[in-house]
Protein backbone atom coordinates (compact mmCIF):
# COMPACT_ATOMS: atom_id res chain seq x y z
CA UNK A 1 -8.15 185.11 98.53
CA UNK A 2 -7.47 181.59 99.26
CA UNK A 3 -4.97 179.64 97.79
CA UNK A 4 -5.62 176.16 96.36
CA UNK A 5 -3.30 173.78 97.32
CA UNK A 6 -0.70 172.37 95.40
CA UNK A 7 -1.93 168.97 93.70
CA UNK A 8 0.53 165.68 94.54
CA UNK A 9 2.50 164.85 91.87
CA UNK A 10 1.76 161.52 90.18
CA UNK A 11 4.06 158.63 91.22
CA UNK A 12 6.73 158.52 88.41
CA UNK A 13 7.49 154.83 86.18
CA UNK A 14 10.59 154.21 88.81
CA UNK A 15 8.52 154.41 91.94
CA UNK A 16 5.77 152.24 90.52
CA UNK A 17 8.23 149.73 89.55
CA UNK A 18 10.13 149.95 93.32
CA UNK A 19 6.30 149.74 94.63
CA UNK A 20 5.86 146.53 92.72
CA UNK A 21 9.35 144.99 94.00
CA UNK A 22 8.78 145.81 97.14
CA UNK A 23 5.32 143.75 97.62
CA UNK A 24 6.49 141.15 95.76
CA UNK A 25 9.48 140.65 98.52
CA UNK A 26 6.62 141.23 101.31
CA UNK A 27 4.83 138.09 99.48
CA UNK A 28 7.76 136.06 99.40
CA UNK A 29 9.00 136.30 102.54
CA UNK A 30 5.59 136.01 103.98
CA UNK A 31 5.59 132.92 102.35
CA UNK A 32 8.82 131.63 103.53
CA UNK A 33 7.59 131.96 106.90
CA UNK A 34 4.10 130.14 106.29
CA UNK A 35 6.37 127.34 105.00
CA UNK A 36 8.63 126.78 107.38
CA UNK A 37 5.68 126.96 109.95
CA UNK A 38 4.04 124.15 108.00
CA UNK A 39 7.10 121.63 108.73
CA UNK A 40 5.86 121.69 112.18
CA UNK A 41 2.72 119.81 110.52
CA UNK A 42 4.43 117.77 108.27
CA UNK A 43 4.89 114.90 110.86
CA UNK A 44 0.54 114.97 111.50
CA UNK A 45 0.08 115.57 107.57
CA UNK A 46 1.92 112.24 106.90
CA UNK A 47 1.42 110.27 109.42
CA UNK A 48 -1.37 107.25 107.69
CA UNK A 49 1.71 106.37 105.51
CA UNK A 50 1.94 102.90 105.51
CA UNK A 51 5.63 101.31 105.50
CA UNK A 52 6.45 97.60 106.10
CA UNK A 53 8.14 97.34 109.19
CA UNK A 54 10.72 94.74 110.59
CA UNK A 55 9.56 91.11 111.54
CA UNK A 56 8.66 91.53 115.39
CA UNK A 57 7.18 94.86 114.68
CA UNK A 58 3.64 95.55 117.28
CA UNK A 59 0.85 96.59 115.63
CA UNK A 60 1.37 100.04 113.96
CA UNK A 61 0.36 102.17 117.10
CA UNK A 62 1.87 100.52 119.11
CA UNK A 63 4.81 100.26 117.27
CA UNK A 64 5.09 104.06 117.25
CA UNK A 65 4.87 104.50 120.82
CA UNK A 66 7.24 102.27 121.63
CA UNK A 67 10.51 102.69 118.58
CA UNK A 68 13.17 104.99 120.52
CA UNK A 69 14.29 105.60 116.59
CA UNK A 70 17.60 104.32 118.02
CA UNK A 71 18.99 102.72 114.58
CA UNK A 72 20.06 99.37 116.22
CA UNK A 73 17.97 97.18 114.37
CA UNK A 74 19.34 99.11 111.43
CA UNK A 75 22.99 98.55 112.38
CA UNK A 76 22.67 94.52 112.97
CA UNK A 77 20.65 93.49 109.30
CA UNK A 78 23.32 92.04 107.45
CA UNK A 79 21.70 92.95 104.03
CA UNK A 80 20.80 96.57 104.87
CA UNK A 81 17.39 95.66 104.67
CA UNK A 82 16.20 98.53 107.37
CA UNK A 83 15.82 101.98 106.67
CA UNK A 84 15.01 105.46 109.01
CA UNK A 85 11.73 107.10 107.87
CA UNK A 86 12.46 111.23 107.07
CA UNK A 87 10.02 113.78 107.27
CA UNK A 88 7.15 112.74 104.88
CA UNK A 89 6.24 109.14 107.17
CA UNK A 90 4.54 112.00 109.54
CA UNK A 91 4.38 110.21 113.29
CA UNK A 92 6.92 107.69 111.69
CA UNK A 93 9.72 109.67 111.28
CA UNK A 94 13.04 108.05 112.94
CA UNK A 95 10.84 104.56 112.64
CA UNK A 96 12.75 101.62 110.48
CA UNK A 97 11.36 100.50 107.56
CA UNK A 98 11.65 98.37 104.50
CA UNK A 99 11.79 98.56 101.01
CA UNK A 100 11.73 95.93 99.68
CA UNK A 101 11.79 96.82 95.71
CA UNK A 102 15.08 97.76 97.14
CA UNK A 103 16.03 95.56 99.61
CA UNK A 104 14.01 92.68 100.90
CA UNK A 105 14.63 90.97 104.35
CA UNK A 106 15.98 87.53 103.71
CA UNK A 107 16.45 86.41 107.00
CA UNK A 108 20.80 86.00 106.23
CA UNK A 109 20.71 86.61 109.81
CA UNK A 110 18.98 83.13 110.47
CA UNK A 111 17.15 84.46 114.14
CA UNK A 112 15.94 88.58 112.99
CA UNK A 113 18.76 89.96 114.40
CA UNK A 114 16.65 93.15 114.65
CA UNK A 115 14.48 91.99 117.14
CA UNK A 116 17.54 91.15 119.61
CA UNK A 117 18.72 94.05 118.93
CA UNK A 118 15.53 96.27 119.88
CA UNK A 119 16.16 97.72 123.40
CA UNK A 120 12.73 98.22 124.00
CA UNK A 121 10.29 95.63 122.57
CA UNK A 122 9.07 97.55 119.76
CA UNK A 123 10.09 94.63 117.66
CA UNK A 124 9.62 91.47 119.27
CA UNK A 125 9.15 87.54 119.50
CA UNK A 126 6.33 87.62 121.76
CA UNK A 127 3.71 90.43 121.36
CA UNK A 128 2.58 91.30 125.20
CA UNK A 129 -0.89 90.16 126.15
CA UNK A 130 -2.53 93.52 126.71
CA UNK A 131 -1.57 94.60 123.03
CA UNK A 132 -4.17 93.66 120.73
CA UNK A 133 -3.06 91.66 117.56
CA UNK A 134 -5.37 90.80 114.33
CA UNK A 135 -6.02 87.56 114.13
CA UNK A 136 -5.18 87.46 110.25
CA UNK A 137 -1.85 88.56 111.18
CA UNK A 138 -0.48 85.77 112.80
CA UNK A 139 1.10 82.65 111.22
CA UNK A 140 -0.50 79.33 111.06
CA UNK A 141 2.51 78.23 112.48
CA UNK A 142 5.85 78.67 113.06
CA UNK A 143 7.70 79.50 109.64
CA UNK A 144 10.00 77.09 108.37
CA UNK A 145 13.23 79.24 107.20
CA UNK A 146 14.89 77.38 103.89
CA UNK A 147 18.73 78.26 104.82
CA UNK A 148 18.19 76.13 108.24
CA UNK A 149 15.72 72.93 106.81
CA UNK A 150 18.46 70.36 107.85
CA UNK A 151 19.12 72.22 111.25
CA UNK A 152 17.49 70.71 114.24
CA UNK A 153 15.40 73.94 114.78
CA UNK A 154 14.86 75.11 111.59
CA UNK A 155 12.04 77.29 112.21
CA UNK A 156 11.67 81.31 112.74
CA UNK A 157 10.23 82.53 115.83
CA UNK A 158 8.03 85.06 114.20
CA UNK A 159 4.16 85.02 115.57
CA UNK A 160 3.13 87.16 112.79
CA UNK A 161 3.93 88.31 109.54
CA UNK A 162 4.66 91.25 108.28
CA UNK A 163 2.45 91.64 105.43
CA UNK A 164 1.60 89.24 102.54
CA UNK A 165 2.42 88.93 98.86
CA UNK A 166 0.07 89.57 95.83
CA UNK A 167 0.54 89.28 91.94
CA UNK A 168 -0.11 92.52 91.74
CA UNK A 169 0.37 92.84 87.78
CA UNK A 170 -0.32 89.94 86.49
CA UNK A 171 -0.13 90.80 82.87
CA UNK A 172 3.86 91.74 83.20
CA UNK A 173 4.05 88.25 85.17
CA UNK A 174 6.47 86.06 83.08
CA UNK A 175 5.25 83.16 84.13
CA UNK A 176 2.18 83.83 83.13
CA UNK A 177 3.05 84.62 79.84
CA UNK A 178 5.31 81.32 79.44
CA UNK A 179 8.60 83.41 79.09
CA UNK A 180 11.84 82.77 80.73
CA UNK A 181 14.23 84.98 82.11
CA UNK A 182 18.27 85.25 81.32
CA UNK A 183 20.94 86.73 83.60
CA UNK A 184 20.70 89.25 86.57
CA UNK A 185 17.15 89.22 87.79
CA UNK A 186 17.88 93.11 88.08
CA UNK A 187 18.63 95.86 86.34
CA UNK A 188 22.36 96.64 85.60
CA UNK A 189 23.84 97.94 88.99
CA UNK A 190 21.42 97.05 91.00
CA UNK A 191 22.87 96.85 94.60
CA UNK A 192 20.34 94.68 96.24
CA UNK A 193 22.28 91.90 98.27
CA UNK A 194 20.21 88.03 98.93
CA UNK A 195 21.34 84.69 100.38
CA UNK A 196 21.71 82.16 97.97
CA UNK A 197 22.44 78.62 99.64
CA UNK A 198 24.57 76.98 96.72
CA UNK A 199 27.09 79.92 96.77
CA UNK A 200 27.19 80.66 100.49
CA UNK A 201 24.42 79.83 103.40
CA UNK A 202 26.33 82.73 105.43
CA UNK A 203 26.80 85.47 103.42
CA UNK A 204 24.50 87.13 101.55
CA UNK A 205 26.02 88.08 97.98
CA UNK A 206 24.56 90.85 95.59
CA UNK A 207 21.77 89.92 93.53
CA UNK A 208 22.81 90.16 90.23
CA UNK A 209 26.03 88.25 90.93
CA UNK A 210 23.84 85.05 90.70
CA UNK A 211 22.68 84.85 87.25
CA UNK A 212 19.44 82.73 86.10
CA UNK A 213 18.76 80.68 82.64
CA UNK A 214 15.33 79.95 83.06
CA UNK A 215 13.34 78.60 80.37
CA UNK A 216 10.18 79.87 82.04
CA UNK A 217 10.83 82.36 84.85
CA UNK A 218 9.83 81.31 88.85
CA UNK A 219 12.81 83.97 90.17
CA UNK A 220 9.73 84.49 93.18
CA UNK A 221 9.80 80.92 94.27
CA UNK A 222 13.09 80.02 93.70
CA UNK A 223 14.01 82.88 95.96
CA UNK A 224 11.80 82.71 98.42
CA UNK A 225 13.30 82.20 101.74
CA UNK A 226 10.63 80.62 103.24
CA UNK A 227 9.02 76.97 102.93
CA UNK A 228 5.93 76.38 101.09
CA UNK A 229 5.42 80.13 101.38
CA UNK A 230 5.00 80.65 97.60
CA UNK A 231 4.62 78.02 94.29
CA UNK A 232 4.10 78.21 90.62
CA UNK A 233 0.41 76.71 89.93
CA UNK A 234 -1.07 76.40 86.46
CA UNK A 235 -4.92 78.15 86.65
CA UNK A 236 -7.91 78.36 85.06
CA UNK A 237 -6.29 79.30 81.89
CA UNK A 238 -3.87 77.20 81.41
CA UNK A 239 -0.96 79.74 82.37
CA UNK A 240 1.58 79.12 84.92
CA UNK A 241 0.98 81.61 88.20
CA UNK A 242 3.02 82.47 90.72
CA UNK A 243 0.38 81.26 94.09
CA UNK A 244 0.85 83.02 97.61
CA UNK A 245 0.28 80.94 100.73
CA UNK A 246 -0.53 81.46 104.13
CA UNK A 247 3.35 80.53 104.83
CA UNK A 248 3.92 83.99 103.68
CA UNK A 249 5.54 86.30 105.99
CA UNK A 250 6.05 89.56 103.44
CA UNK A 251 9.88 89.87 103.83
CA UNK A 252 9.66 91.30 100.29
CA UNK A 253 12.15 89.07 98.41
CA UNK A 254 10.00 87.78 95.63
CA UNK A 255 9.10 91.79 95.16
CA UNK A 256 13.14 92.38 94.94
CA UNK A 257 13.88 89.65 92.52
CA UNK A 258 10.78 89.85 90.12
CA UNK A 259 12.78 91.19 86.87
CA UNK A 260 9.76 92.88 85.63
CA UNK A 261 9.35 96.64 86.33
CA UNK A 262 7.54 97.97 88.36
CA UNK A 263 7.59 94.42 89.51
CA UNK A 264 4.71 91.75 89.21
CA UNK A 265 4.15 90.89 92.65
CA UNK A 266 4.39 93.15 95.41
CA UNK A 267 4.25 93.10 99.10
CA UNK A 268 1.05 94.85 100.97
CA UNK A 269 2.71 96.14 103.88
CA UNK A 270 0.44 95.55 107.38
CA UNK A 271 -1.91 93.17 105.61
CA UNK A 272 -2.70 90.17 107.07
CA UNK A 273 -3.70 86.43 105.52
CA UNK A 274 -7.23 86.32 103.41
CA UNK A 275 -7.88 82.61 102.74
């Protein structure tokens, strides 16, 4: 007579529990390894970030193909305007960039000092012929630089500006609401660093080192390094605005000074002049 076979013993509470652990460290390290294999797309996955680049800068292809990432432009900007994009600027890593909520450009170099020091035309004076440029991205003419009015050339050789200011909020404006503004145009410890010609046209000092008493606030124009590039305009309403012009290059100082926060006006990196 045959004899049934024995019957398998049921898995006990410490080998489902051991079961359970060891899936859940399959899972995780499977998904380690997914992970890491993602950085690999990281640079594609991030790559229609928009940054503001240096004056000189090609148009944003262009630009690309032709930054080494070398940090030289970095190393000559006297007010540590330029930054080196990580991982999440996609195609851009390496690239400089500026922030100017952080640190606007405000030309304390007098000539972009960046663009001299770019070994390989990435940023430039004179955009090559065979690289296309958008017509609302050049100047009307060459921009007139405040620091060097008096000086026999007092003009900047930029072709093209490098985005444009807009009054982005205009209900935080404090203008616009006919309220002044007292002391550092910054928070407390802010380490942003600007030109200001009646302490020294050379050296660029930190921000909040210059304070204001301003019965109604115009921090944007008064800061402005460029002529005629920004002005405070009474509209429709009666309320004193803060008015881009077509002098505007985007170098991101009034963004940097504006005391509100987030700030009033802002800079639109890439964007050219709409009349």
């Amino acid at each position: 007579m045959a004899v049934p076979p024995a019957s398998k013993p049921l898995p006990s509470r410490h080998h489902k529990e051991e079961a359970r652990r060891r899936f859940l460290r399959s899972a995780l390290g499977a998904g380690v390894v997914l992970g890491v294999s993602a950085l690999g797309y990281l640079p594609v996955a991030g790559a229609s970030q928009h940054r503001l680049r240096p004056p000189g800068a090609l148009e944003e292809d262009d630009f690309l193909a032709s930054c080494i990432k070398c940090g030289q432009c970095v190393q000559v900007c006297p007010v540590e305007a330029l930054k080196l994009a990580d991982m999440v600027d996609g195609y851009g890593i390496g690239a400089p960039y500026i922030a100017p909520r952080d640190q606007a450009c405000d030309f304390s170099c007098d000539a972009a000092q960046c663009i001299l020091a770019c070994p390989t035309g990435a940023l430039t004076y004179t955009k090559p012929s065979h690289m296309a440029a958008r017509g609302a991205m050049r100047m009307p003419g060459p921009p007139i630089l405040l620091a060097k009015e008096k000086d026999p050339e007092p003009t900047l050789n930029l072709k093209e500006r490098m985005g444009v200011a807009r009054l982005a909020r205009p209900d935080l404006c404090l203008a616009r609401q006919g309220k002044g503004h007292k002391g550092g145009a910054r928070e407390a410890g802010f380490p942003g660093l600007l030109r200001f010609m009646d302490v020294d046209r050379w050296r660029p000092i930190p921000l909040n080192d210059h304070p204001f008493d301003l019965a109604l606030c115009d921090l944007c124009v008064r800061a402005c390094p460029i002529k005629d590039a920004i002005s405070l305009e009474k509209d429709g309403d009666g309320r004193m605005t803060p008015v881009v012009h077509e002098a505007c290059v985007g170098c991101g100082v009034c963004e940097m000074v504006c005391p509100t926060e987030p700030a009033a006006i802002v800079i639109d990196a890439r964007k050219g002049w709409r009349a």
